[in-house]
N, C-alpha and C. Protein backbone atom coordinates (compact mmCIF):
# COMPACT_ATOMS: atom_id res chain seq x y z
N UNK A 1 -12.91 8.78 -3.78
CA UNK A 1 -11.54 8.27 -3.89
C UNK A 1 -11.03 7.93 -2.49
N UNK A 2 -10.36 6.83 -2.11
CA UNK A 2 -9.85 6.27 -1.14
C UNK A 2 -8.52 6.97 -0.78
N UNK A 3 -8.58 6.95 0.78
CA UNK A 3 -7.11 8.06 1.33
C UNK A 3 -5.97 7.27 1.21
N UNK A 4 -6.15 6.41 0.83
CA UNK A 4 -4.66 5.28 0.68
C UNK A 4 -4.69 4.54 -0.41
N UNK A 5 -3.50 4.48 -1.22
CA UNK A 5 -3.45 3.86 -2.34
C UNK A 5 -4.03 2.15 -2.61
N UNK A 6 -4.81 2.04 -3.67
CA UNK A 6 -5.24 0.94 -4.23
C UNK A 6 -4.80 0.17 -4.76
N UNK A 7 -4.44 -1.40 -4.99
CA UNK A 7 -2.98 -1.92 -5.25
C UNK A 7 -3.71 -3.14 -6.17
N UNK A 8 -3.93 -3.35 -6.95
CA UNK A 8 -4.22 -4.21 -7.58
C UNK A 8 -2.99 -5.23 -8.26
N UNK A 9 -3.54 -6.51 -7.58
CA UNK A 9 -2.29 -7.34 -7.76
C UNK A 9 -3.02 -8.85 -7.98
N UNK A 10 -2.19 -9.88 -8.27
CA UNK A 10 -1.85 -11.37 -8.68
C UNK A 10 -1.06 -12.00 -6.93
N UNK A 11 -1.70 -13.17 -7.09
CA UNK A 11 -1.51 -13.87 -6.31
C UNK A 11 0.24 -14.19 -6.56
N UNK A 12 0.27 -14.82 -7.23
CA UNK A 12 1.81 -15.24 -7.94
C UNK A 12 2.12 -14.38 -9.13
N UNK A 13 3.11 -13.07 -8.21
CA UNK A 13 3.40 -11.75 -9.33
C UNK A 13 5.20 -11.59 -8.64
N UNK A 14 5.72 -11.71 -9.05
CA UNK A 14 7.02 -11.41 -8.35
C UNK A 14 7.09 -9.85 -8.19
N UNK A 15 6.74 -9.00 -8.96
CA UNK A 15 6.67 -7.58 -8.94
C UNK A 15 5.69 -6.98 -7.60
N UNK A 16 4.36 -7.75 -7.76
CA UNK A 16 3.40 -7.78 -6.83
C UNK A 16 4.32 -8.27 -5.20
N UNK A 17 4.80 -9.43 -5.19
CA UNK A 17 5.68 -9.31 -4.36
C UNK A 17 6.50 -8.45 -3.88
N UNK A 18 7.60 -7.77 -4.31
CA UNK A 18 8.14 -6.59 -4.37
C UNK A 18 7.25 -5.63 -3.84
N UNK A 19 6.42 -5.26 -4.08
CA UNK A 19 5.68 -4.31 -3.66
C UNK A 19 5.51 -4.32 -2.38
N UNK A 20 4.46 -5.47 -2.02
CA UNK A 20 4.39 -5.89 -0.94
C UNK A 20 5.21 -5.99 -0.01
N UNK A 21 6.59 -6.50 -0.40
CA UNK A 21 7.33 -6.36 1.08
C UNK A 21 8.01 -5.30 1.27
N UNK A 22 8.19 -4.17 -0.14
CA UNK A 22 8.78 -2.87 0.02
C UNK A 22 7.60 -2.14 0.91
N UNK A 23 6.18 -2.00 0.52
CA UNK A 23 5.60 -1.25 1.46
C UNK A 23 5.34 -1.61 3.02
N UNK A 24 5.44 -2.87 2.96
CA UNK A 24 5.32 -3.19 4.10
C UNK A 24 6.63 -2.87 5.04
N UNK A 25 7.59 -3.49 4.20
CA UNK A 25 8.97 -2.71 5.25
C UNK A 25 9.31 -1.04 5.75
N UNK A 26 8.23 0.12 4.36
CA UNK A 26 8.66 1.33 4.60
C UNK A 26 7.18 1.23 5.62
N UNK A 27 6.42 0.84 5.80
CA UNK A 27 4.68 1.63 6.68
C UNK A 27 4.47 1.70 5.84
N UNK A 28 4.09 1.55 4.86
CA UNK A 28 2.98 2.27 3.53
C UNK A 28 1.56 1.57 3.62
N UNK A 29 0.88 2.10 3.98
CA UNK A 29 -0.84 1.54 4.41
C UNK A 29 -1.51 1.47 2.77
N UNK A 30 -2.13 0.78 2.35
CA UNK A 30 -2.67 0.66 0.61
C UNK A 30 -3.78 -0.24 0.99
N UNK A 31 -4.71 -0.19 0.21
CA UNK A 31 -5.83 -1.38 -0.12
C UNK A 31 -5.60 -2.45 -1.18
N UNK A 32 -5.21 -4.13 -1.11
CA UNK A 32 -5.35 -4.46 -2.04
C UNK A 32 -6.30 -5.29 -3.13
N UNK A 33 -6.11 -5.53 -3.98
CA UNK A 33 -6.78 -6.49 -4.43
C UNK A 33 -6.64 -7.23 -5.21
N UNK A 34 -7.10 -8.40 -5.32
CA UNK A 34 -6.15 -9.95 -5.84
C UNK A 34 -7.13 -10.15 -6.86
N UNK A 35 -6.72 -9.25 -8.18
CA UNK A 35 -7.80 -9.72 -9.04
C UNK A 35 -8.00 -11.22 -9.42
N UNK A 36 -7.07 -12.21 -9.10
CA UNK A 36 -7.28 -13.53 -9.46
C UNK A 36 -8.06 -13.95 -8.43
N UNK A 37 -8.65 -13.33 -7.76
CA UNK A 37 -9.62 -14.30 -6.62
C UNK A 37 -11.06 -13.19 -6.38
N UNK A 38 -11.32 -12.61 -7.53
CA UNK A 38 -12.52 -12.09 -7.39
C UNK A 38 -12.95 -12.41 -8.75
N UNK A 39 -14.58 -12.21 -8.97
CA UNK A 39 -14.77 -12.24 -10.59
C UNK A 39 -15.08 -10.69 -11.27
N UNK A 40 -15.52 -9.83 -10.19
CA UNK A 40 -15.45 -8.64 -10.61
C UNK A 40 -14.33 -7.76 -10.91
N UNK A 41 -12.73 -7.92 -10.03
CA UNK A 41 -11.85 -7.04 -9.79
C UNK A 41 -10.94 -7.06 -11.35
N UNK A 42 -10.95 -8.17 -12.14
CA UNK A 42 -10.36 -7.70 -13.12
C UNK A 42 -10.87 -7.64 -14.19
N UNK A 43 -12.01 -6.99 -14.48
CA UNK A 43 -12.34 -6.19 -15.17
C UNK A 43 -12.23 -4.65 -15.17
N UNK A 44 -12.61 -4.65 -13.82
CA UNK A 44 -12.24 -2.94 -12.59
C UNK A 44 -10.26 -2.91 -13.52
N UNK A 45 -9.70 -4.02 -12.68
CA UNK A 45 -8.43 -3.95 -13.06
C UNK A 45 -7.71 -3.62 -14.86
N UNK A 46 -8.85 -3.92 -15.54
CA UNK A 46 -8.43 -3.54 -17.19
C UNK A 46 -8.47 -2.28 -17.46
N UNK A 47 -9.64 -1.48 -16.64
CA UNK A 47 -9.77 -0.15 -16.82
C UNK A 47 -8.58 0.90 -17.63
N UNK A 48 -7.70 0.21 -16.60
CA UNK A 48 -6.60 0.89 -16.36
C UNK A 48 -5.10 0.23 -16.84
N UNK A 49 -4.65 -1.35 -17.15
CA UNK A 49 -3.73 -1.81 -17.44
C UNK A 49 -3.99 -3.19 -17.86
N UNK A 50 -3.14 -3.78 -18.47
CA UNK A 50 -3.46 -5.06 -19.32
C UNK A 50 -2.69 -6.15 -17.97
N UNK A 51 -1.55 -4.97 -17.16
CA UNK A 51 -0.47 -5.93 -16.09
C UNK A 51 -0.53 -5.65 -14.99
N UNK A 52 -0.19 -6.19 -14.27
CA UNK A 52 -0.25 -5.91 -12.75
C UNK A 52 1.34 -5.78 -12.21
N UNK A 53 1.59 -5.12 -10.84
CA UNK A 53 0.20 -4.12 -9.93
C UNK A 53 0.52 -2.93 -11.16
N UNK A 54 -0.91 -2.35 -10.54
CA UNK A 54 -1.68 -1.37 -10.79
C UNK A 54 -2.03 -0.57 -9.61
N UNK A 55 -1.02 0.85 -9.31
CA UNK A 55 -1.22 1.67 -8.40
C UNK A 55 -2.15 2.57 -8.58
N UNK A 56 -2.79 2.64 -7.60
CA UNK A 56 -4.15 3.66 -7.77
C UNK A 56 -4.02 4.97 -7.09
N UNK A 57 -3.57 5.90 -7.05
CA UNK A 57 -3.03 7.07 -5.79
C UNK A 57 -4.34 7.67 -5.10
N UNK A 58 -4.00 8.50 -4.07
CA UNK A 58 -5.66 9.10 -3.82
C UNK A 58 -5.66 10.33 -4.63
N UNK A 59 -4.49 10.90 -5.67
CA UNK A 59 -5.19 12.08 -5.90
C UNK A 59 -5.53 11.28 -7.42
N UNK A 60 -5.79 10.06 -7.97
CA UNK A 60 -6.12 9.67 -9.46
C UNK A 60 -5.05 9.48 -10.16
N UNK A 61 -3.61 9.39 -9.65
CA UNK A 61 -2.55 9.20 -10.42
C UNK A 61 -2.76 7.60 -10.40
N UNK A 62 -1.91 7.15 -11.74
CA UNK A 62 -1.96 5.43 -11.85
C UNK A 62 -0.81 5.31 -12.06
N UNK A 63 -0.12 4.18 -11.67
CA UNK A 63 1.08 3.45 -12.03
C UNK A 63 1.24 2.00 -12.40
N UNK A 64 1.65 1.73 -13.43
CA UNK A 64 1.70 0.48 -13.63
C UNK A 64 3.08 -0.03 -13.05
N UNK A 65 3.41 -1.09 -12.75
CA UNK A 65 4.37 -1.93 -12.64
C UNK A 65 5.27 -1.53 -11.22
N UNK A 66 6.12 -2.06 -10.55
CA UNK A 66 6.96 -1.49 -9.43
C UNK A 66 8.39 -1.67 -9.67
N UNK A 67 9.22 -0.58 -9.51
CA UNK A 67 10.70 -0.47 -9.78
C UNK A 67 10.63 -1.14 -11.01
N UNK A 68 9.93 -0.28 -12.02
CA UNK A 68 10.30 -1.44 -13.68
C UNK A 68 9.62 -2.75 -14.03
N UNK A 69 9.55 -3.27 -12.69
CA UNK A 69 8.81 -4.93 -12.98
C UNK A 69 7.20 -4.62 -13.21
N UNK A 70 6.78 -5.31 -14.13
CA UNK A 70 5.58 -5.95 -13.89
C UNK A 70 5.45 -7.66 -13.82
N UNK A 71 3.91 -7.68 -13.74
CA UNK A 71 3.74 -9.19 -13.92
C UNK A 71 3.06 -9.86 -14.90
C-alpha cells in the first residue's frame, strides 16, 4: 500500500477538479490517475466505484466522490 493517497480521476470531472485544487492549495501530496488516458486504470478503477474520484487512503479506507460531488 502506498504512503500517500491514490486519486483516481477524469480528465473533465468538475469534482475531480475540486479535489485537485483543494489538495493542492492545503499540501496534500496523493498519486493520481486519469483513468481516461490509460487502458488498464479503469478497470483497477471499477474495483471500487462506478464514479470518480475515487480516494484510496494508505490505511485501505475508500472514498468516493469530494465534498458530495462526484463525476
Amino acid at each position: 500500500m502506498a504512503d500517500i493517497p491514490i486519486v483516481y480521476t477524469l480528465t473533465v470531472c468538475p469534482a475531480c477538479d475540486a479535489l485537485r485544487a483543494a489538495w493542492k492549495r492545503d499540501g496534500i501530496e496523493y498519486q493520481e490517475i486519469r483513468v481516461d488516458q490509460s487502458q488498464d486504470d479503469p478497470d483497477t478503477a471499477l474495483d471500487y466505484a462506478a464514479t470518480v474520484p475515487i480516494i484510496i487512503y494508505p490505511d485501505g479506507r475508500v472514498e468516493v466522490g469530494f465534498e458530495g460531488q462526484t463525476g
